[in-house]
C-alpha atoms as a PDB file:
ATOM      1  CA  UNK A   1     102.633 153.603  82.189  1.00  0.00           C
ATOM      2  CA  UNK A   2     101.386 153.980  85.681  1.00  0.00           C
ATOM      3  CA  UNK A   3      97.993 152.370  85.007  1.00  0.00           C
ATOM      4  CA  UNK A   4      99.785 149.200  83.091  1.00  0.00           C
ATOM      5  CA  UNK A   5     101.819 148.727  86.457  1.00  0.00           C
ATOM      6  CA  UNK A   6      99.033 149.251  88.865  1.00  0.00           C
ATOM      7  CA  UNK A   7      97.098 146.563  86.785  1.00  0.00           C
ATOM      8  CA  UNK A   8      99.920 144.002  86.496  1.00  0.00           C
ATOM      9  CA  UNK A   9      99.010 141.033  88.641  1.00  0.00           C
ATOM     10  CA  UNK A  10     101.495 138.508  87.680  1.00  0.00           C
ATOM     11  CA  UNK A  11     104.013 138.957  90.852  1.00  0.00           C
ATOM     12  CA  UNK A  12     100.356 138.189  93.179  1.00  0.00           C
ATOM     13  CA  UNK A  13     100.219 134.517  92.347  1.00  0.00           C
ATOM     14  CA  UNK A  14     103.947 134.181  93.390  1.00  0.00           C
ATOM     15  CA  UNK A  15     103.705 136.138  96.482  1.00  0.00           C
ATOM     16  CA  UNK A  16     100.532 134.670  97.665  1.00  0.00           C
ATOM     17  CA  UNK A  17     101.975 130.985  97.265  1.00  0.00           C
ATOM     18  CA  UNK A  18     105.418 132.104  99.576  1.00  0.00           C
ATOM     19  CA  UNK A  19     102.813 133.599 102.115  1.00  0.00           C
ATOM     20  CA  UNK A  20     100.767 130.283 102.285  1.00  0.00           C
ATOM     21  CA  UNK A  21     104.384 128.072 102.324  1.00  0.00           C
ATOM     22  CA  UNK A  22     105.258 130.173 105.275  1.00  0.00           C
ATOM     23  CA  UNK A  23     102.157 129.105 107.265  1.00  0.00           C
ATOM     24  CA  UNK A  24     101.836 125.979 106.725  1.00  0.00           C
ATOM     25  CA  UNK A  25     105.825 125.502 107.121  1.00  0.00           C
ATOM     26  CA  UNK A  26     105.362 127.254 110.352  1.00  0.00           C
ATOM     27  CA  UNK A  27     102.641 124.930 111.383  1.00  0.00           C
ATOM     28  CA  UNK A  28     104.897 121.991 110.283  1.00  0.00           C
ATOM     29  CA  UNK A  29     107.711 123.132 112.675  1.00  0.00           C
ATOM     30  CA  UNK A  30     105.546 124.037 115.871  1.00  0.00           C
ATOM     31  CA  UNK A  31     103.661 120.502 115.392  1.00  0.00           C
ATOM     32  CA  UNK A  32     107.092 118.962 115.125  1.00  0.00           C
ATOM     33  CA  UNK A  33     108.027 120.866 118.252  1.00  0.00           C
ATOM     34  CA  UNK A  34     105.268 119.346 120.337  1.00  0.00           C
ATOM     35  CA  UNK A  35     105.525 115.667 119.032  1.00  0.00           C
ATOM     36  CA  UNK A  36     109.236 115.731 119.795  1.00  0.00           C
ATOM     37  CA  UNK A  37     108.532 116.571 123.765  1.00  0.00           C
ATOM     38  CA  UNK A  38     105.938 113.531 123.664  1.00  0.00           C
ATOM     39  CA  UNK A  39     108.080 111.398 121.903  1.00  0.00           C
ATOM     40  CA  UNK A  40     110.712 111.694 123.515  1.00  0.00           C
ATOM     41  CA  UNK A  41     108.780 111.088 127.262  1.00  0.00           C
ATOM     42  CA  UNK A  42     107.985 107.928 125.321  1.00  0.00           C
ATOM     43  CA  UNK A  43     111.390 106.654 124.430  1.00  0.00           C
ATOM     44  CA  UNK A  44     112.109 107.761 128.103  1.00  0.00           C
ATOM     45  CA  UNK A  45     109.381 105.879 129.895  1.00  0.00           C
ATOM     46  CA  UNK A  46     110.090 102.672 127.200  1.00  0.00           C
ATOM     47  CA  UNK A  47     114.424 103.183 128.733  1.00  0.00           C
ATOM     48  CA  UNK A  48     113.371 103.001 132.138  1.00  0.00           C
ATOM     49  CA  UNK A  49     111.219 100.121 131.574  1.00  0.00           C
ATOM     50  CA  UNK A  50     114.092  98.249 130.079  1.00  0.00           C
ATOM     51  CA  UNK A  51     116.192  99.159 132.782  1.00  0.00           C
ATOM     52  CA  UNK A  52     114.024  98.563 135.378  1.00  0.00           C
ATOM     53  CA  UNK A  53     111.419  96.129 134.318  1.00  0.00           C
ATOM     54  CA  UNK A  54     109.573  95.492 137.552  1.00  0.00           C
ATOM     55  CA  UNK A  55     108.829  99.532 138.038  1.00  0.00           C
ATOM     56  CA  UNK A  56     105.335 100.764 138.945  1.00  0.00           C
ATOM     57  CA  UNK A  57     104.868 102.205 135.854  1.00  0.00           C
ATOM     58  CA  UNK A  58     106.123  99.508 133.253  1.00  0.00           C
ATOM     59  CA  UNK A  59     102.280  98.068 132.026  1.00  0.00           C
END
């Protein structure tokens, strides 16, 4: 009984797809992280530009 347990793999395929969803979900969310900080100096920089369209750095 033992050896028919130790030799099931069918719970590996299942388990090894959640682990590889994890990284790449965690990847997703720290990339996502560090766009939103750029984007949102963007939008910033494009506000003041509208506000203030004869600033130094308006291009």
């Amino acid at each position: 009984m033992f050896k028919a347990l130790w030799n099931d793999e069918s719970g590996a395929s299942a388990a090894e797809y959640a682990l590889i969803l994890a990284i790449v979900g965690t990847g997703i969310a720290l990339a996502a992280i560090a766009l939103g900080g750029a984007i949102s100096n963007s939008m910033n920089d494009a506000k003041n530009c509208i506000a203030a369209p004869g600033a130094v750095t308006c291009a």
